[in-house]
C-alpha atoms as a PDB file:
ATOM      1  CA  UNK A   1     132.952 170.722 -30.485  1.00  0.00           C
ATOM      2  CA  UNK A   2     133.791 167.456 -29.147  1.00  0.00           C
ATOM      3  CA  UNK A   3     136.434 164.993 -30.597  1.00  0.00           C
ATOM      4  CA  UNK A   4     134.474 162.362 -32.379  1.00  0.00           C
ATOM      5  CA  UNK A   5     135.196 158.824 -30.351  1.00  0.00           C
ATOM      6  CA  UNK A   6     136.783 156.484 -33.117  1.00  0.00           C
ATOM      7  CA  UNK A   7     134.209 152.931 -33.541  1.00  0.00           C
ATOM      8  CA  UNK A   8     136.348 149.585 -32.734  1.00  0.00           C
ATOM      9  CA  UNK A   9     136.209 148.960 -36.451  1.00  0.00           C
ATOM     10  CA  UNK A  10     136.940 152.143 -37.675  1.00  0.00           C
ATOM     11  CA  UNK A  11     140.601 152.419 -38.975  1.00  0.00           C
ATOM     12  CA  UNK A  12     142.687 155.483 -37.916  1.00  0.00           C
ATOM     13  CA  UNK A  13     141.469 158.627 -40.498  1.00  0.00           C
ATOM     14  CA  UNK A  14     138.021 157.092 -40.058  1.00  0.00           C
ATOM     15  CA  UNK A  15     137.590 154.797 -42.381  1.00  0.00           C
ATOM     16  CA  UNK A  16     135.082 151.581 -41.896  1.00  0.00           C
ATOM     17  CA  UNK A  17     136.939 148.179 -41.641  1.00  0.00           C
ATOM     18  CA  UNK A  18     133.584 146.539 -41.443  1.00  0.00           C
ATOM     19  CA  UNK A  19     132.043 144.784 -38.850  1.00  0.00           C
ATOM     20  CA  UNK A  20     133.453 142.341 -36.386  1.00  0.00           C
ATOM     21  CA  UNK A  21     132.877 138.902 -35.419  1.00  0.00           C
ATOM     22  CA  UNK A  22     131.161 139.795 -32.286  1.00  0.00           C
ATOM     23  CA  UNK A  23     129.623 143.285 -33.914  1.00  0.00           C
ATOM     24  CA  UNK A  24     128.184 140.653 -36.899  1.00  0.00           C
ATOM     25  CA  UNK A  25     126.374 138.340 -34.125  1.00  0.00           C
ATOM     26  CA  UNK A  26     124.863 141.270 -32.704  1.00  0.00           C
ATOM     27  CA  UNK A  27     123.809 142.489 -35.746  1.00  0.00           C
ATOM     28  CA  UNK A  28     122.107 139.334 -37.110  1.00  0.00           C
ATOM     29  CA  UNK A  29     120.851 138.200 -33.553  1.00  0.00           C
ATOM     30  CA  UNK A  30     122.778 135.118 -33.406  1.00  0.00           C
ATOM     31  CA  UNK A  31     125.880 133.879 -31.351  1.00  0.00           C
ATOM     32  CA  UNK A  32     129.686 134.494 -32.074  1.00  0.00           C
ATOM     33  CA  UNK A  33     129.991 130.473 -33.051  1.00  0.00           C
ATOM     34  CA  UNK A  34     127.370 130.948 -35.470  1.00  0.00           C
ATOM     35  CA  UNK A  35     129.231 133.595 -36.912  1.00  0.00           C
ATOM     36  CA  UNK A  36     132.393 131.741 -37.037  1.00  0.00           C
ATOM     37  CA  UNK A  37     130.775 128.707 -38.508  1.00  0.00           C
ATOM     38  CA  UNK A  38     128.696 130.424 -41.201  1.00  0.00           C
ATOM     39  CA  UNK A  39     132.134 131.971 -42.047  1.00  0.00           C
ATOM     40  CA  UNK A  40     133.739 128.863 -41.970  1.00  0.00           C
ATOM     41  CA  UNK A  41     131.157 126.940 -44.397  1.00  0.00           C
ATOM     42  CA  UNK A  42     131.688 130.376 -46.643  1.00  0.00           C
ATOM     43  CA  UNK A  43     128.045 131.199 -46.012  1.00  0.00           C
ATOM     44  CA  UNK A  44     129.584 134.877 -44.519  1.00  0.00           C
ATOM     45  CA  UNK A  45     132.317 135.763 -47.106  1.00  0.00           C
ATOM     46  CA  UNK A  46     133.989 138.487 -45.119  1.00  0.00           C
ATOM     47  CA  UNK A  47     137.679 138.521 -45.434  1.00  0.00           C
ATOM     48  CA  UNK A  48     140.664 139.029 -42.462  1.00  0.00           C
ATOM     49  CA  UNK A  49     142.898 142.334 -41.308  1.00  0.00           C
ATOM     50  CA  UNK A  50     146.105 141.894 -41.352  1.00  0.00           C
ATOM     51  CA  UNK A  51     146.147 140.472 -37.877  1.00  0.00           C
ATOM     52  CA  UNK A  52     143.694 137.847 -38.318  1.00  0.00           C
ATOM     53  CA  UNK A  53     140.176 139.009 -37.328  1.00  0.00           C
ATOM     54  CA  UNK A  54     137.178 138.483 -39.572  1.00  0.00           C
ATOM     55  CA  UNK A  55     135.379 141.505 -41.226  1.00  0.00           C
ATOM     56  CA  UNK A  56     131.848 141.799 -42.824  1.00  0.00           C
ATOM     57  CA  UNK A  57     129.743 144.436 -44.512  1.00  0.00           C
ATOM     58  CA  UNK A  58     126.443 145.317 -42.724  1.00  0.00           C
ATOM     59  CA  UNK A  59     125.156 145.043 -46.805  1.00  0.00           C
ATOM     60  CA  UNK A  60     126.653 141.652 -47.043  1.00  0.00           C
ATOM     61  CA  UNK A  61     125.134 140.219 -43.626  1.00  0.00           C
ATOM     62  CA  UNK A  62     121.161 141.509 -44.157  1.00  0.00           C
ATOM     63  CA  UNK A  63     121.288 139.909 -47.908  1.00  0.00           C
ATOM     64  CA  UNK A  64     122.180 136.642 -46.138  1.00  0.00           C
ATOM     65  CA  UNK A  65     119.425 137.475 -43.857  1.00  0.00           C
ATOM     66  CA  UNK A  66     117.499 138.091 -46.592  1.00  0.00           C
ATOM     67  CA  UNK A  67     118.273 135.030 -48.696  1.00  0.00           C
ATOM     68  CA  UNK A  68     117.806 132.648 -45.592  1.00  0.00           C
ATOM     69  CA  UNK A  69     114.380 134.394 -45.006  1.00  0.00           C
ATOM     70  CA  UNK A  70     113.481 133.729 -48.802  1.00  0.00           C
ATOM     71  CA  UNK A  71     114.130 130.246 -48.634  1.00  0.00           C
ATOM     72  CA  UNK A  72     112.067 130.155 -45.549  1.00  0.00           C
ATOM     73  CA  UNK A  73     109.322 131.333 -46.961  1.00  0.00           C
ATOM     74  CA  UNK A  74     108.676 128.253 -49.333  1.00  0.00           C
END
């Protein structure tokens, strides 16, 4: 059995930090500076490790997804 390779936002023991900046824009489609400013207008309410760097949920980033494609829609 192979050692399991540890995720960049995977915390030592495996846990899930969440996803990062650049992880989030790939995830949504969009750039990093989107990312950032989304987070900075507190459209993206992830919150910050201990050193600084911005976490999200994959749950929390598709419902905004979601919500901007509802408003779209009218």
């Amino acid at each position: 059995m192979t050692p399991r390779t540890r995720h960049s936002s995977e915390a030592p023991g495996g846990r899930r930090l969440g996803l990062s900046t650049s992880e989030a824009a790939r995830h949504l489609g969009v750039s990093l500076s989107t990312i950032r400013r989304w987070s900075d207008m507190g459209h993206l309410r992830g919150y910050r490790t201990p050193g600084g760097q911005r976490r999200f949920s994959v749950e929390q980033l598709d419902s905004f997804i979601e919500s901007l494609e509802q408003e779209n829609r009218f």
